[in-house]
N, C-alpha and C. Protein backbone atom coordinates (compact mmCIF):
# COMPACT_ATOMS: atom_id res chain seq x y z
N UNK A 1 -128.12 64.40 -167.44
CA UNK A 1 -129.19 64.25 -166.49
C UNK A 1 -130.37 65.15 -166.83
N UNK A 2 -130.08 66.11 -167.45
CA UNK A 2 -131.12 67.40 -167.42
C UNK A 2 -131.89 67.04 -169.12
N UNK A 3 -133.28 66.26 -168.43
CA UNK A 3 -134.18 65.42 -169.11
C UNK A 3 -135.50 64.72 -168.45
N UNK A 4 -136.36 64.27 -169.22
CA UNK A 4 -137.46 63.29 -168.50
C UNK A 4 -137.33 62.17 -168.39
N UNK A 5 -137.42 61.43 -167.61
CA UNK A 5 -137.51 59.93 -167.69
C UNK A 5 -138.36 59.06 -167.25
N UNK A 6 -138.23 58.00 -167.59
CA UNK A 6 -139.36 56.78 -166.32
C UNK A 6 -138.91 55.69 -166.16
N UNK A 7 -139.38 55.30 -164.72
CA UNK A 7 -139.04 54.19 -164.46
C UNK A 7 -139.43 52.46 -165.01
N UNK A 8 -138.38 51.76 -165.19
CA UNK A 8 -138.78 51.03 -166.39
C UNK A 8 -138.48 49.52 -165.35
N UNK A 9 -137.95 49.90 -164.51
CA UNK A 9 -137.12 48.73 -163.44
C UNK A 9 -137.40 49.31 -162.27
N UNK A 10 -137.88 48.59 -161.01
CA UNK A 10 -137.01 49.12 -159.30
C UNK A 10 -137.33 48.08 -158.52
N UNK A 11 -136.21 47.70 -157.78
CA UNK A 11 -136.50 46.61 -157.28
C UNK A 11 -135.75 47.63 -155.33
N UNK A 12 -136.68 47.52 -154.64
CA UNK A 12 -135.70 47.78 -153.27
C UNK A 12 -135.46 46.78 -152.26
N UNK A 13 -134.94 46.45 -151.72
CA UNK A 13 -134.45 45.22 -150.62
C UNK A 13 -133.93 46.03 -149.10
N UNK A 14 -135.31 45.56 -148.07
CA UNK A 14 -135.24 46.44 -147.24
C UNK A 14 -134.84 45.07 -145.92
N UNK A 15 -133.55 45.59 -145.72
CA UNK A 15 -133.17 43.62 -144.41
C UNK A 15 -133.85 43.60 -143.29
N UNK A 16 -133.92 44.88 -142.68
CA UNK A 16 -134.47 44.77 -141.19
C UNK A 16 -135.82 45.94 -141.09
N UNK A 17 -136.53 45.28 -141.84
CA UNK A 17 -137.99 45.95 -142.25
C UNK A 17 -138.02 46.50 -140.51
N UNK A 18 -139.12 47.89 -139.99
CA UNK A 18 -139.09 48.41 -139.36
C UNK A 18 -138.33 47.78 -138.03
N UNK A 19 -137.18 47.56 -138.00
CA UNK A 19 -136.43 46.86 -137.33
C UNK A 19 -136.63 45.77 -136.94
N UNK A 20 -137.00 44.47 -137.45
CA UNK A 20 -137.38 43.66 -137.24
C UNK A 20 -136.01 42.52 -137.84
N UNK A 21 -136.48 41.11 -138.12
CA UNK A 21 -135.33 40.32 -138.42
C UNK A 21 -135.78 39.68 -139.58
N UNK A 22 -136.84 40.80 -140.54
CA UNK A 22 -137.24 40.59 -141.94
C UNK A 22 -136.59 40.99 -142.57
N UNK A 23 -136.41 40.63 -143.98
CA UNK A 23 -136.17 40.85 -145.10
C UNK A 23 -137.47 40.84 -146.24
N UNK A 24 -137.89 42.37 -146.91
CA UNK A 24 -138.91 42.37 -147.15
C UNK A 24 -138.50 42.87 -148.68
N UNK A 25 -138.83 42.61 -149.79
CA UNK A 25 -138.16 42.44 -151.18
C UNK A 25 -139.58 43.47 -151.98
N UNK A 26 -139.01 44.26 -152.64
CA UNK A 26 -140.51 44.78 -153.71
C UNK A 26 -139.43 44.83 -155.00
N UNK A 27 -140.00 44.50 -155.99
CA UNK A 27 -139.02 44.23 -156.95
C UNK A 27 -140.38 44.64 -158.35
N UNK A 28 -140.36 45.32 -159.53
CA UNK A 28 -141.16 45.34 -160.25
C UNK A 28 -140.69 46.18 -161.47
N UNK A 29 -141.09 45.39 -162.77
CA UNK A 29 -140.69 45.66 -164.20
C UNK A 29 -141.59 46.65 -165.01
N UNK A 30 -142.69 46.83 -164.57
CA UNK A 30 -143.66 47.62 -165.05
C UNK A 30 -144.03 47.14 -166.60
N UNK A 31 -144.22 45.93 -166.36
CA UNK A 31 -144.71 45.10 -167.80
C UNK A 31 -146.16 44.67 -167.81
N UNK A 32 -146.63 45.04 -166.65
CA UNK A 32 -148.18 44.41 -166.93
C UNK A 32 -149.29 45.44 -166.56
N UNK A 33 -149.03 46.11 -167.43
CA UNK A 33 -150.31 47.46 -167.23
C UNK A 33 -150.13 47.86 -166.25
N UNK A 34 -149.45 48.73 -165.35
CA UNK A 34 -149.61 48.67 -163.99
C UNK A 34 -150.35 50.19 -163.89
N UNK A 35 -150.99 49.61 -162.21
CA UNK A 35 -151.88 51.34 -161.95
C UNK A 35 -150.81 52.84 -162.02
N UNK A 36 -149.96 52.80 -161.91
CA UNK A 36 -149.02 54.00 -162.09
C UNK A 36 -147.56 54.16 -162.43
N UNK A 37 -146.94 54.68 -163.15
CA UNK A 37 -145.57 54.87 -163.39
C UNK A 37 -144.76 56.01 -163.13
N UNK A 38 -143.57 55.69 -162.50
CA UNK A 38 -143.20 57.11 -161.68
C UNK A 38 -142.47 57.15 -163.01
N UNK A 39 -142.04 58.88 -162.98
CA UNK A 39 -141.70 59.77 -164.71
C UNK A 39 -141.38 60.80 -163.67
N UNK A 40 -140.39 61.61 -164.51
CA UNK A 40 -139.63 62.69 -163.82
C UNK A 40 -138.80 63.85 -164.27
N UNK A 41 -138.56 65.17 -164.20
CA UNK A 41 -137.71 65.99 -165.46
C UNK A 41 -136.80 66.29 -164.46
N UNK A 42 -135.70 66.42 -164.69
CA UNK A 42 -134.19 67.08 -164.26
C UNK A 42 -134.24 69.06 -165.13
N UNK A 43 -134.28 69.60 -164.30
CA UNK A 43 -134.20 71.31 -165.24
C UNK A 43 -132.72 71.73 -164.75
N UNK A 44 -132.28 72.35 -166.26
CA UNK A 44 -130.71 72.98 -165.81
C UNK A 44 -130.50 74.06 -164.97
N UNK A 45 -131.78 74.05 -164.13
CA UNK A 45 -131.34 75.22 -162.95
C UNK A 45 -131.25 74.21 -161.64
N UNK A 46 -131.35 73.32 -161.99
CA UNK A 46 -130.70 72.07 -160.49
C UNK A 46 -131.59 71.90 -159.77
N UNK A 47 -133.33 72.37 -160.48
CA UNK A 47 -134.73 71.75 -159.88
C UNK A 47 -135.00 70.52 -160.59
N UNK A 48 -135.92 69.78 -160.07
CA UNK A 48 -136.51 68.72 -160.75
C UNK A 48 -138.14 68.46 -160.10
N UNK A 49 -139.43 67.36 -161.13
CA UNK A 49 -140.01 67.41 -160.56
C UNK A 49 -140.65 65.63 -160.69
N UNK A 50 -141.26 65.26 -160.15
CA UNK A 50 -140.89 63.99 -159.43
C UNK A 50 -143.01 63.94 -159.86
N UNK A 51 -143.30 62.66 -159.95
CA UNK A 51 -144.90 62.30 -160.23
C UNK A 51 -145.24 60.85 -160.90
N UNK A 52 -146.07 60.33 -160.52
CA UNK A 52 -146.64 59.29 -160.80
C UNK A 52 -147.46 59.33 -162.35
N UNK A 53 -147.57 58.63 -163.39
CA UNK A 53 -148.90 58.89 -164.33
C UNK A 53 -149.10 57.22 -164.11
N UNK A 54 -150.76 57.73 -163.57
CA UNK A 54 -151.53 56.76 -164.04
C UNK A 54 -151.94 56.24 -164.94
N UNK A 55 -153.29 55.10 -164.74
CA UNK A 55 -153.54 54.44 -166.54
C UNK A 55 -153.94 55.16 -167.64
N UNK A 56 -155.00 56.60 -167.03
CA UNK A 56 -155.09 57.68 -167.68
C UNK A 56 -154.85 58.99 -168.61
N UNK A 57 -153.30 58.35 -167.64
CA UNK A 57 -152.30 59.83 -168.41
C UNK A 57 -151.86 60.46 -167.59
N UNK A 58 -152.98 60.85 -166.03
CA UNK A 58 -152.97 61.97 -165.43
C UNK A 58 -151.58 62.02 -164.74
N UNK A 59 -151.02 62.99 -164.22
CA UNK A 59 -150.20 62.73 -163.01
C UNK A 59 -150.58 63.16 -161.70
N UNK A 60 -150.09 62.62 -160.82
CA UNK A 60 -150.63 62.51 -159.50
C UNK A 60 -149.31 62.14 -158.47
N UNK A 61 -149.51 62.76 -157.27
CA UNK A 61 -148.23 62.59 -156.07
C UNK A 61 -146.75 63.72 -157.22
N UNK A 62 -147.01 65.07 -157.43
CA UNK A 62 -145.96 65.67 -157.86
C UNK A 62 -145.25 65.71 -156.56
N UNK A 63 -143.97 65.45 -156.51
CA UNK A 63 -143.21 66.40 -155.72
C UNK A 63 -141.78 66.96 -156.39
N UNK A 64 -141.15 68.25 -155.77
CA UNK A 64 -140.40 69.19 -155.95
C UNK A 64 -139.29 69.10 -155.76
N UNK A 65 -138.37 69.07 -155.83
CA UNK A 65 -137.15 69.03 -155.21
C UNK A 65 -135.96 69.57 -156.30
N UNK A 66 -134.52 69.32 -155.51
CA UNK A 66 -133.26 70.10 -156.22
C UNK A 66 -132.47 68.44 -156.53
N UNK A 67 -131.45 68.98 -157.19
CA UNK A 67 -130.46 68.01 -157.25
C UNK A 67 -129.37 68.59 -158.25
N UNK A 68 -127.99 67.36 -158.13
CA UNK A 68 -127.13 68.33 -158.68
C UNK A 68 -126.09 66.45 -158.94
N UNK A 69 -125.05 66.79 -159.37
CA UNK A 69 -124.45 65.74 -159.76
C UNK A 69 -122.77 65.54 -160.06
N UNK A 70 -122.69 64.69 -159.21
CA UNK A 70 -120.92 65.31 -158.63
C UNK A 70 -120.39 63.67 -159.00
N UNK A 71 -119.12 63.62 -160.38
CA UNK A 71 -118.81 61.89 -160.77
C UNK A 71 -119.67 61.20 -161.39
N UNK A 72 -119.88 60.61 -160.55
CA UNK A 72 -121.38 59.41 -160.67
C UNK A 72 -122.42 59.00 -159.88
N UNK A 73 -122.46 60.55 -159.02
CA UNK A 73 -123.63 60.16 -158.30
C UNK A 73 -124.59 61.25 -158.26
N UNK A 74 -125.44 60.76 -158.28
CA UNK A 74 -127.17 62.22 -158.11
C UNK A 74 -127.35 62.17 -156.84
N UNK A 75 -127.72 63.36 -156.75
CA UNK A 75 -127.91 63.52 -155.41
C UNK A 75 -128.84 64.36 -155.28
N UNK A 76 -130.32 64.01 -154.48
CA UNK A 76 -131.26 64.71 -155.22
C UNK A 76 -132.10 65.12 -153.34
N UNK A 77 -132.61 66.16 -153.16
CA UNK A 77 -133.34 66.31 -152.21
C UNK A 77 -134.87 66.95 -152.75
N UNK A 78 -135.81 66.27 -152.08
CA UNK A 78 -137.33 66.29 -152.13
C UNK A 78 -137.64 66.05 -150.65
N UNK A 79 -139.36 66.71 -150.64
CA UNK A 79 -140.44 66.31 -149.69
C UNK A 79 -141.26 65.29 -150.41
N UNK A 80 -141.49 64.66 -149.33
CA UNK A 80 -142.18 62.90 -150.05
C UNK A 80 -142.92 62.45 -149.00
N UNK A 81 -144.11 61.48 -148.77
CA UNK A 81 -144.51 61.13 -147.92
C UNK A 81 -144.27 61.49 -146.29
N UNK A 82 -144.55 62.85 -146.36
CA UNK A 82 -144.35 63.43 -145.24
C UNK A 82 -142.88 63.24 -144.65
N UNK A 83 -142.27 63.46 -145.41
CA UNK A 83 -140.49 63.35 -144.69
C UNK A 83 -139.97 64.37 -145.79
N UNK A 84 -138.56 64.75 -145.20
CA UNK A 84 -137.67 65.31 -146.24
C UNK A 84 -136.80 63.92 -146.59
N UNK A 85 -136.60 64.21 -147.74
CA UNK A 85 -135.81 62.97 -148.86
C UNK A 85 -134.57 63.49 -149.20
N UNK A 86 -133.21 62.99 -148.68
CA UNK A 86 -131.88 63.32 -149.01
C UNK A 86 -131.18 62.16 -149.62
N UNK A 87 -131.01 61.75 -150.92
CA UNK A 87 -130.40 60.51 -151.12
C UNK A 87 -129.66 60.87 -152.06
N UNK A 88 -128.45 59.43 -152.00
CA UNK A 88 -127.39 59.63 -153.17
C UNK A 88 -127.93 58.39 -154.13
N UNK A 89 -127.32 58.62 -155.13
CA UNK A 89 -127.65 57.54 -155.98
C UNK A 89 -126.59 57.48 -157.17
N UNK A 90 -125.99 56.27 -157.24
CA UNK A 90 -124.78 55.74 -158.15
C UNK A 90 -125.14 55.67 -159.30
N UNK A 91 -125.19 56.42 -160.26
CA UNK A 91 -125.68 55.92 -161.38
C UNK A 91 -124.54 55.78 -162.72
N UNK A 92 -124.74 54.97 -163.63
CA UNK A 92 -124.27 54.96 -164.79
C UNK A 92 -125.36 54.77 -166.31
N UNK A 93 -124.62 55.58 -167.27
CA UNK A 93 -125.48 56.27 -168.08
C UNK A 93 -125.88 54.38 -169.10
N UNK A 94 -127.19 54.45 -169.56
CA UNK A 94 -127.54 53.51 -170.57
C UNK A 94 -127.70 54.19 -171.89
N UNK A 95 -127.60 53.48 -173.18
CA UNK A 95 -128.29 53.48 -174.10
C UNK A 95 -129.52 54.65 -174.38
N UNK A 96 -129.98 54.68 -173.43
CA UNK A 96 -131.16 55.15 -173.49
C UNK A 96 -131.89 55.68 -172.34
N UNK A 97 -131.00 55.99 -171.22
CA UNK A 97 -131.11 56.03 -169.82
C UNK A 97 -129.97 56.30 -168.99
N UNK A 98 -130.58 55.82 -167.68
CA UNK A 98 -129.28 55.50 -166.84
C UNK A 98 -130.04 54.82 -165.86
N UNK A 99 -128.82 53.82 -165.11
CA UNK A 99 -129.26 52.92 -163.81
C UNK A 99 -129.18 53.68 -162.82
N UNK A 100 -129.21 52.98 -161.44
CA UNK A 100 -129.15 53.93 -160.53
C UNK A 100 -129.11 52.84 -158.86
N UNK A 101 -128.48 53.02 -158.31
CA UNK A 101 -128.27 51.98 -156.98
C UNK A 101 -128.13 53.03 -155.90
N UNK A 102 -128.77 53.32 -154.48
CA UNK A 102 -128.55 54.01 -153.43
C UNK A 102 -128.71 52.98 -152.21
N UNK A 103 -128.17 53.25 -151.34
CA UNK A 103 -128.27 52.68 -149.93
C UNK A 103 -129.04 53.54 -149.09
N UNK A 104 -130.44 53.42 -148.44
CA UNK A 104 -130.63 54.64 -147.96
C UNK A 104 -132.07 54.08 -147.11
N UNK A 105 -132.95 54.71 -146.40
CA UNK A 105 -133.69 54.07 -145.23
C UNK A 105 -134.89 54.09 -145.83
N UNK A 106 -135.14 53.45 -146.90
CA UNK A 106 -136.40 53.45 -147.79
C UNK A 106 -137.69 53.02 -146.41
N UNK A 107 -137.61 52.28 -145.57
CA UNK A 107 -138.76 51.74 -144.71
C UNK A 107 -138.80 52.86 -143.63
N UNK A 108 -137.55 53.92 -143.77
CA UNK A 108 -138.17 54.81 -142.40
C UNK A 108 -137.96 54.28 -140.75
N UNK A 109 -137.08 53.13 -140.75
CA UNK A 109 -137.11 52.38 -139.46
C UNK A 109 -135.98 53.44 -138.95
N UNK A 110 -135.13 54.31 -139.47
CA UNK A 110 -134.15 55.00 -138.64
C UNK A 110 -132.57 54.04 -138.95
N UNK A 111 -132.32 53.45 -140.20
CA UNK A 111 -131.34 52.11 -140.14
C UNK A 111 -131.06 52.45 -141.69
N UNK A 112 -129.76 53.01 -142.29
CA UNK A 112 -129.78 53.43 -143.46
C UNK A 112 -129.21 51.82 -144.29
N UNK A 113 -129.46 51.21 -144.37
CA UNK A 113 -129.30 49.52 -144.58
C UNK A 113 -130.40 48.92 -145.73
N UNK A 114 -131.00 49.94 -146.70
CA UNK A 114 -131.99 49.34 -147.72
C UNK A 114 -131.25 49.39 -148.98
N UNK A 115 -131.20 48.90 -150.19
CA UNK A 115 -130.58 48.98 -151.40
C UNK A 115 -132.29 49.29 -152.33
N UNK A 116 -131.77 50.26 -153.05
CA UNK A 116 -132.89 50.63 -154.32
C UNK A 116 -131.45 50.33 -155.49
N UNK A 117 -132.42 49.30 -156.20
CA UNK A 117 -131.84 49.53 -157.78
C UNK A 117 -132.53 50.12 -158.80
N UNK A 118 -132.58 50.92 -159.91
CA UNK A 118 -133.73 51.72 -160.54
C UNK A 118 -132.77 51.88 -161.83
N UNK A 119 -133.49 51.37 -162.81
CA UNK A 119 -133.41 51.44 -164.57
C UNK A 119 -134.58 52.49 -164.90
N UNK A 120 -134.02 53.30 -165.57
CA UNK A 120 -134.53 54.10 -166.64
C UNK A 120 -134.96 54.37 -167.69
N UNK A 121 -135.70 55.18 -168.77
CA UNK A 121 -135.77 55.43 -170.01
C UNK A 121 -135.78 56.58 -170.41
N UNK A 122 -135.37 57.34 -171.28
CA UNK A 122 -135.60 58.53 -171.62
C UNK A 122 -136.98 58.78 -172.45
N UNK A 123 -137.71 59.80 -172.05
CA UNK A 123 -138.75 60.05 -172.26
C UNK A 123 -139.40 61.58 -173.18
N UNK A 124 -140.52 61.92 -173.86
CA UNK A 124 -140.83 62.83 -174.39
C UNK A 124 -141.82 63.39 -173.03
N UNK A 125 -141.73 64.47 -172.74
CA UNK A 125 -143.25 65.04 -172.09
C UNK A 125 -143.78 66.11 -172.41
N UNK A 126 -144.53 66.75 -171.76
CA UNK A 126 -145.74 67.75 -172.76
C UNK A 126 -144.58 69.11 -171.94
């Protein structure tokens, strides 16, 4: 785990969008130039740091957090869009990466009932 990566896949599936009787799907490959790509380092003191790079290069939206890794699951806590962020996440190692599946309240409705799937790459950074 203790590395950079980016996201190369994420698709989340949220059923009862702010409690409602939607099913609201964001699903995206990051194949068509897109305005930003989330990228990320794992450090062997069980910090990590979390950021967007735009078309530029720059990065933008850092956030901070710990994590640690128990079997096959990460388990990572951050501050994020004004909330604290506690999630697990299933992962198994790729080629060149690792996947990653959590159940967890991505919409904020208070209903831990969303699935994130998230593919990886291993990455160089400055």
């Amino acid at each position: 785990m203790t590395d950079s990566w980016e996201t190369t896949y994420l698709k989340i599936e949220m059923l009862t969008v702010n409690k409602t009787d939607s099913t609201n799907v964001y699903e995206d490959s990051f194949d068509n130039n897109p305005e930003r790509i989330a990228q990320s380092t794992y450090n062997n003191d069980g910090t990590f740091s979390a950021w967007f790079k735009n078309k530029l290069g720059e990065k933008k939206g850092v956030s901070k957090g710990t994590w640690f890794v128990k079997k096959d699951t990460l388990h990572i806590e951050y501050f994020y869009g004004g909330r604290d962020v506690k999630v697990d996440y299933k992962i198994t190692k790729t080629a060149n990466g690792f996947n990653a599946i959590s159940i967890f309240d991505w919409d904020n409705d208070g209903d831990f009932d969303d699935t994130l799937w998230m593919k990886t790459k291993r990455i160089k950074t400055e």
